[in-house]
Protein backbone atom coordinates (compact mmCIF):
# COMPACT_ATOMS: atom_id res chain seq x y z
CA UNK A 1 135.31 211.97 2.49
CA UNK A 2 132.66 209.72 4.68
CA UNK A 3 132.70 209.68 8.00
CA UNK A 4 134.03 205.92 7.94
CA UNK A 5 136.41 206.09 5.46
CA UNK A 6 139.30 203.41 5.39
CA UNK A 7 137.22 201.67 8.51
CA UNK A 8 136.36 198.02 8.73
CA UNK A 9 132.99 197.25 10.64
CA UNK A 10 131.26 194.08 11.17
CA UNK A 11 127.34 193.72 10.84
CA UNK A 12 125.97 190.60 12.09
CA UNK A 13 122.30 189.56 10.55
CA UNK A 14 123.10 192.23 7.34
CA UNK A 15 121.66 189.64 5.32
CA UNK A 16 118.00 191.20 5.10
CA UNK A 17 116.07 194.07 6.53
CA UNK A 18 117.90 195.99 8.99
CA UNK A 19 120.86 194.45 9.04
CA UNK A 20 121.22 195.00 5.50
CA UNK A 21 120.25 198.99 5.88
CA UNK A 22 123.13 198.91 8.17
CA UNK A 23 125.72 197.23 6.03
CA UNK A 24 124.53 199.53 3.07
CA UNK A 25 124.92 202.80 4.65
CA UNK A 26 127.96 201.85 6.46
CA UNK A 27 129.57 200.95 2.67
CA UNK A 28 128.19 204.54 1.85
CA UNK A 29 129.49 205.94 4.38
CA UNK A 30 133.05 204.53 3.10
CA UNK A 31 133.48 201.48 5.51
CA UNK A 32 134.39 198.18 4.24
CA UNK A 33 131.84 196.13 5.78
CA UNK A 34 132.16 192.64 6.62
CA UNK A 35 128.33 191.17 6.20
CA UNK A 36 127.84 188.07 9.20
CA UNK A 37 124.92 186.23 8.25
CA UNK A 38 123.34 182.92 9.65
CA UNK A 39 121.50 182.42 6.22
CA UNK A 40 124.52 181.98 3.37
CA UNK A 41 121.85 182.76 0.97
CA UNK A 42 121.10 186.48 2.09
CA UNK A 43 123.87 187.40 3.20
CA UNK A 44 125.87 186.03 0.04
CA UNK A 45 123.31 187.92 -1.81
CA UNK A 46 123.65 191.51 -0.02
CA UNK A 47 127.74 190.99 0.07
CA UNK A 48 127.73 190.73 -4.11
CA UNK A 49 125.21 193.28 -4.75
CA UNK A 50 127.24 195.80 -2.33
CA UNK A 51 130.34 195.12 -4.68
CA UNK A 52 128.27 195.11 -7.75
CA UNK A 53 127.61 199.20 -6.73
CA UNK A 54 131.01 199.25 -6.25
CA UNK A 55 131.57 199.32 -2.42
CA UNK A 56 134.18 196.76 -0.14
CA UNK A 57 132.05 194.09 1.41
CA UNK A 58 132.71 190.27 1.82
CA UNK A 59 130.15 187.55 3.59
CA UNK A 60 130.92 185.31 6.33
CA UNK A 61 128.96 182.90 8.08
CA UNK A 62 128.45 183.62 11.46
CA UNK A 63 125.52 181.53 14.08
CA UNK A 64 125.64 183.81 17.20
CA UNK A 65 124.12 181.19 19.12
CA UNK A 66 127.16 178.88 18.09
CA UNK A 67 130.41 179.87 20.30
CA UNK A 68 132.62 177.77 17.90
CA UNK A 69 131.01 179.64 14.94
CA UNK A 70 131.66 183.24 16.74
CA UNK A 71 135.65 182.45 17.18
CA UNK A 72 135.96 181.23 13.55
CA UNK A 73 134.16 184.56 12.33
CA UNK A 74 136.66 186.60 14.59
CA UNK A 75 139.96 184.64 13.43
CA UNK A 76 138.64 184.67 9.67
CA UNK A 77 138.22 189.07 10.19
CA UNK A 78 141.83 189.10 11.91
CA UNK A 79 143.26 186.71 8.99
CA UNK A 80 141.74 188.89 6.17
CA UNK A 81 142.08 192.52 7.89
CA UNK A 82 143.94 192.41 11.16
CA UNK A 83 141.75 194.82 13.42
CA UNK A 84 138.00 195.81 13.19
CA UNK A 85 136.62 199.61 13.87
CA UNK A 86 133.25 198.99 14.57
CA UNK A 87 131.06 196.03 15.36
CA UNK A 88 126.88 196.52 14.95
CA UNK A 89 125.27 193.63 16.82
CA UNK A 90 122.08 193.55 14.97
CA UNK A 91 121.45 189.39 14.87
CA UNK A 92 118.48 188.57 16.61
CA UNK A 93 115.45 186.34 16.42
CA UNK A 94 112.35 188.27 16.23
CA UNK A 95 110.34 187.24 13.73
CA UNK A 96 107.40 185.05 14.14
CA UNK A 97 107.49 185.00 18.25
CA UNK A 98 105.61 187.59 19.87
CA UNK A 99 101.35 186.90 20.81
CA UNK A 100 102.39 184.88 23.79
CA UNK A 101 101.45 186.01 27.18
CA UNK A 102 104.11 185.51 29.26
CA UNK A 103 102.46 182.21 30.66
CA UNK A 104 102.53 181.05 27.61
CA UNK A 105 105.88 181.32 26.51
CA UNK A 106 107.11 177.82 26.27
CA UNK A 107 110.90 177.29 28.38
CA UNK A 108 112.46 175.67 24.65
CA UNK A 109 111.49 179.53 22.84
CA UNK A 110 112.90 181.55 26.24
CA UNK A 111 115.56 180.17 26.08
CA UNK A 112 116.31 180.09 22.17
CA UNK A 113 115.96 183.82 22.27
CA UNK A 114 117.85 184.33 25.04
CA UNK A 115 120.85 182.40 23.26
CA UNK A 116 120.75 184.35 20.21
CA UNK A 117 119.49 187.84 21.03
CA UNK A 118 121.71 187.88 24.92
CA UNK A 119 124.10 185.45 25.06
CA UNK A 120 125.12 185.48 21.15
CA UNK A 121 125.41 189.67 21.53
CA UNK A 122 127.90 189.28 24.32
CA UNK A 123 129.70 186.19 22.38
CA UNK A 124 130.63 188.52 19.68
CA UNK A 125 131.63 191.32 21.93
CA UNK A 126 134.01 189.52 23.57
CA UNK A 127 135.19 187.88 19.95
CA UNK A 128 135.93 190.92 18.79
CA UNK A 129 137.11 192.83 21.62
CA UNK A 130 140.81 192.04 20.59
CA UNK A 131 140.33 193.52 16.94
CA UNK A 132 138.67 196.45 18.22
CA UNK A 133 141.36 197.28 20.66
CA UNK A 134 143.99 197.81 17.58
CA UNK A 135 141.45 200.22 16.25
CA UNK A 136 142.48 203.93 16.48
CA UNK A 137 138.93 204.56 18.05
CA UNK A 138 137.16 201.00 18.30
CA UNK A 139 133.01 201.33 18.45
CA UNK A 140 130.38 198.82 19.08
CA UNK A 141 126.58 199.31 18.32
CA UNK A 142 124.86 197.27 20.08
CA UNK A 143 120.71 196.51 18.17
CA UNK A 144 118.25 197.12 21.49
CA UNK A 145 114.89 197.58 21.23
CA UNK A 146 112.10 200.47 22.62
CA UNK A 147 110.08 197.19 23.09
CA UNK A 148 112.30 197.08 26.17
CA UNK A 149 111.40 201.09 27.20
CA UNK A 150 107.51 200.91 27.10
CA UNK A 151 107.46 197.60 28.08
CA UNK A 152 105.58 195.78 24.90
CA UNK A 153 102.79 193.50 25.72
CA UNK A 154 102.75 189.81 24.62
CA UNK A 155 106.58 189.86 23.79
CA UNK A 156 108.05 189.12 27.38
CA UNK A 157 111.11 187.00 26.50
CA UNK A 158 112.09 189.54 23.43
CA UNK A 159 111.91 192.00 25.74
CA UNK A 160 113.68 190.94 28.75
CA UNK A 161 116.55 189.94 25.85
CA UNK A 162 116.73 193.69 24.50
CA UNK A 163 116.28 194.92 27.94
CA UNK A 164 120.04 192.57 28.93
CA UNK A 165 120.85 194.35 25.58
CA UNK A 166 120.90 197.59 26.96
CA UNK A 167 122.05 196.72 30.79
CA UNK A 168 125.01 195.02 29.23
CA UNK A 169 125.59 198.27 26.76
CA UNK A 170 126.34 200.40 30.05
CA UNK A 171 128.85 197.62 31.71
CA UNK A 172 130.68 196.99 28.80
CA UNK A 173 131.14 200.64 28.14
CA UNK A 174 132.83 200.86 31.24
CA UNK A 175 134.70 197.88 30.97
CA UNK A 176 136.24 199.31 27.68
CA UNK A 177 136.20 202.72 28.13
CA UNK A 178 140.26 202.41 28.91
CA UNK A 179 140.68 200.39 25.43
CA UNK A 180 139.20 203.80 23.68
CA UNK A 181 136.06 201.62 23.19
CA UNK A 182 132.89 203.20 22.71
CA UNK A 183 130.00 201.01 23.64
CA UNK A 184 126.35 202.62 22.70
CA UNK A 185 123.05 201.04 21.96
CA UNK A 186 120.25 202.06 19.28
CA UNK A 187 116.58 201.40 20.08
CA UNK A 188 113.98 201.44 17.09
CA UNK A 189 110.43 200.92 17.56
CA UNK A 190 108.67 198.63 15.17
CA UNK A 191 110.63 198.99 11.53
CA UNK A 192 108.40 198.36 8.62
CA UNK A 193 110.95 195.00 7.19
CA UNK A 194 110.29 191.36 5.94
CA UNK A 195 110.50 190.48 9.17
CA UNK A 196 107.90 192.06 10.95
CA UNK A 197 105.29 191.20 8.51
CA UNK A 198 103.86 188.84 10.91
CA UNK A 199 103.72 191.31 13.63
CA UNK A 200 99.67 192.49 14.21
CA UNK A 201 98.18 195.02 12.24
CA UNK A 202 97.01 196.66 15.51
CA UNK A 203 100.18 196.96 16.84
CA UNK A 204 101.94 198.24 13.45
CA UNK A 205 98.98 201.26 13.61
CA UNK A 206 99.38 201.76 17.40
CA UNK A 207 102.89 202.76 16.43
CA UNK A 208 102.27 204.73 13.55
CA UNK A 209 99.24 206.44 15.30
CA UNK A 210 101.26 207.19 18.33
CA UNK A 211 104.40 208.53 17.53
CA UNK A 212 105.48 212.17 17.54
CA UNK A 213 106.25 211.53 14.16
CA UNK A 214 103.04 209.77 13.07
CA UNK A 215 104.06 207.41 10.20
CA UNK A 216 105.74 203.89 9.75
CA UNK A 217 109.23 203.30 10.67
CA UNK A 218 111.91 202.57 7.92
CA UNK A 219 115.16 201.24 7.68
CA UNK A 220 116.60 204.56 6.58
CA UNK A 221 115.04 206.21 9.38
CA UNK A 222 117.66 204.45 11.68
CA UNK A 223 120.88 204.16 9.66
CA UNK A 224 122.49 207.63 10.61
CA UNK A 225 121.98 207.13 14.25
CA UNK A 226 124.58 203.67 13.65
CA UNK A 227 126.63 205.35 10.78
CA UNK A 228 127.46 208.67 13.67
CA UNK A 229 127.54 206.22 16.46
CA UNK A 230 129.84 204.25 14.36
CA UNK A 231 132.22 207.43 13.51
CA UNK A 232 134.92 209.49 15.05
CA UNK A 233 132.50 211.87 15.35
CA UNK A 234 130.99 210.02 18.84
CA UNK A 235 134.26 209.26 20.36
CA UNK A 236 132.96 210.57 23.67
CA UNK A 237 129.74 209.47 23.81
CA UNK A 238 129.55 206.05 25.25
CA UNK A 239 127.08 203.49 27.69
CA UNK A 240 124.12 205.60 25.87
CA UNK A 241 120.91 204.34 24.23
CA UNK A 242 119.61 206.41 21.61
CA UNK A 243 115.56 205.15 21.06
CA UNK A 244 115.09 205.77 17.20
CA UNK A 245 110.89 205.70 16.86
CA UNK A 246 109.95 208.90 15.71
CA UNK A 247 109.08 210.09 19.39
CA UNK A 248 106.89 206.72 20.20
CA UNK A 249 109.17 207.01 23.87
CA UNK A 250 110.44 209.97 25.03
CA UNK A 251 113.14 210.00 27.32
C-alpha cells in the first residue's frame, strides 16, 4: 500500500517541472491526482502520459489569477469526485522575472506576481476548502520558497509573494485546524527545471557551492517532503514550513 492510496489531490501548475514531480510521485504514491494547468498543452500532456504508466490522473484547466476559472476547477473536482484530500499549491510565475532591483521592478510585473503567486494561492484555498472538509484528514501544501528565508537579492516582488505564502500557511492552519485541516508549506531553494534556465549561472553555483549538501537541486529531491506532508502520516503537524535545499538555510 502507498501512503495515499484511494486519495484524490489536486496539483496546480503539474504541467512541467515541479509541478509535474509532484503530480508523478503523488500517482506513485497511489493518489489519483487531478493535474490544474494554465497551459492545456502541458498539462494535457503530463495527465495522458501518467495514465499511459498506468496511474489515475485527469487535466483541468485552471488560471489562478482568474477567480471565475478557480470556482469552475472546484465545481468540475466536486462533479467528478465529490471531496478532495489534498491540495499542492505549486502555480506560480517565476520564470523569466528576477535581475530587477527592487527600483526597478515595474508596478504592471508587482502586481502580476502578486495575483498569481498570493492572491491565486489563497483563491484556491478557499475553492477547495469545502472538498477538503469531507476528507477524512484534508491537507494542503502550500509551494513557498527559501528565496523568502535568506532574503534573495534582485527578486523583491517573488519574494515578498512566497514570503505572504508562508504568513498565510500559519493563519490558515489555524483557521482549519477544527475542519481536521492540515495546512504546511515546503520551501526549495533553486530546483534545477525548465524554468529556471534563465536564472544566472552565478546564482545556480552560489547554491550548489553553498549548501550543506553541495550539489544542484532536483525535482526528486523535494517530492517526499509533499508526498509525507500530503499523508496520514502528518496529521499533526500543521502551520510548519519545511525549507527543502540541501542545508542552503538552516533553521
Amino acid at each position: 500500500m502507498g501512503p495515499l492510496d484511494d486519495r484524490i489531490v489536486v496539483v496546480t501548475g503539474a504541467g512541467r517541472g515541479l509541478g509535474r514531480a509532484f503530480a508523478e510521485a503523488c500517482c506513485d504514491a497511489g493518489a489519483t491526482v487531478i493535474v490544474a494547468e494554465v497551459d492545456t498543452e502541458t498539462g494535457s500532456a503530463t495527465a495522458a502520459a501518467l495514465v499511459e504508466a498506468g496511474y489515475r490522473a485527469t487535466f483541468a484547466y485552471v488560471d489562478i489569477a482568474s477567480p471565475d476559472a478557480v470556482a469552475a476547477l472546484a465545481a468540475g473536482v466536486a462533479r467528478d469526485y465529490g471531496r478532495v484530500d489534498g491540495l499542492v499549491n505549486n502555480a506560480a510565475l517565476a520564470t523569466g522575472i528576477g535581475g530587477s532591483t527592487f527600483e526597478e521592478i515595474d508596478v504592471e510585473t508587482w502586481d502580476r506576481v502578486m495575483a498569481i503567486n498570493t492572491r491565486g494561492t489563497w483563491l484556491v484555498v478557499r475553492a477547495f476548502a469545502g472538498l477538503l472538509r469531507r476528507s477524512p484528514g484534508g491537507r494542503i501544501v502550500n509551494l513557498a520558497s527559501d528565496t523568502a528565508l535568506w532574503g534573495a537579492p534582485r527578486l523583491l516582488h517573488y519574494v515578498a509573494s512566497k514570503g505572504a505564502i508562508i504568513a498565510m500557511t500559519r493563519a490558515l492552519a489555524r483557521e482549519l485546524g477544527d475542519d481536521g485541516i492540515t495546512v504546511n508549506a515546503v520551501a526549495p531553494g533553486l530546483v534545477r527545471v525548465e524554468a529556471t534556465e534563465y536564472v544566472p549561472r552565478e546564482r545556480h553555483a552560489l547554491y550548489e557551492t553553498g549548501r550543506a549538501i553541495a550539489r544542484a537541486q532536483y525535482p526528486e529531491d523535494v517530492t517526499g517532503a509533499v508526498v509525507f506532508l500530503l499523508s496520514q502520516r502528518a496529521g499533526f503537524i500543521t502551520g510548519q514550513v519545511l525549507p527543502v535545499n540541501g542545508g542552503f538555510v538552516l533553521n
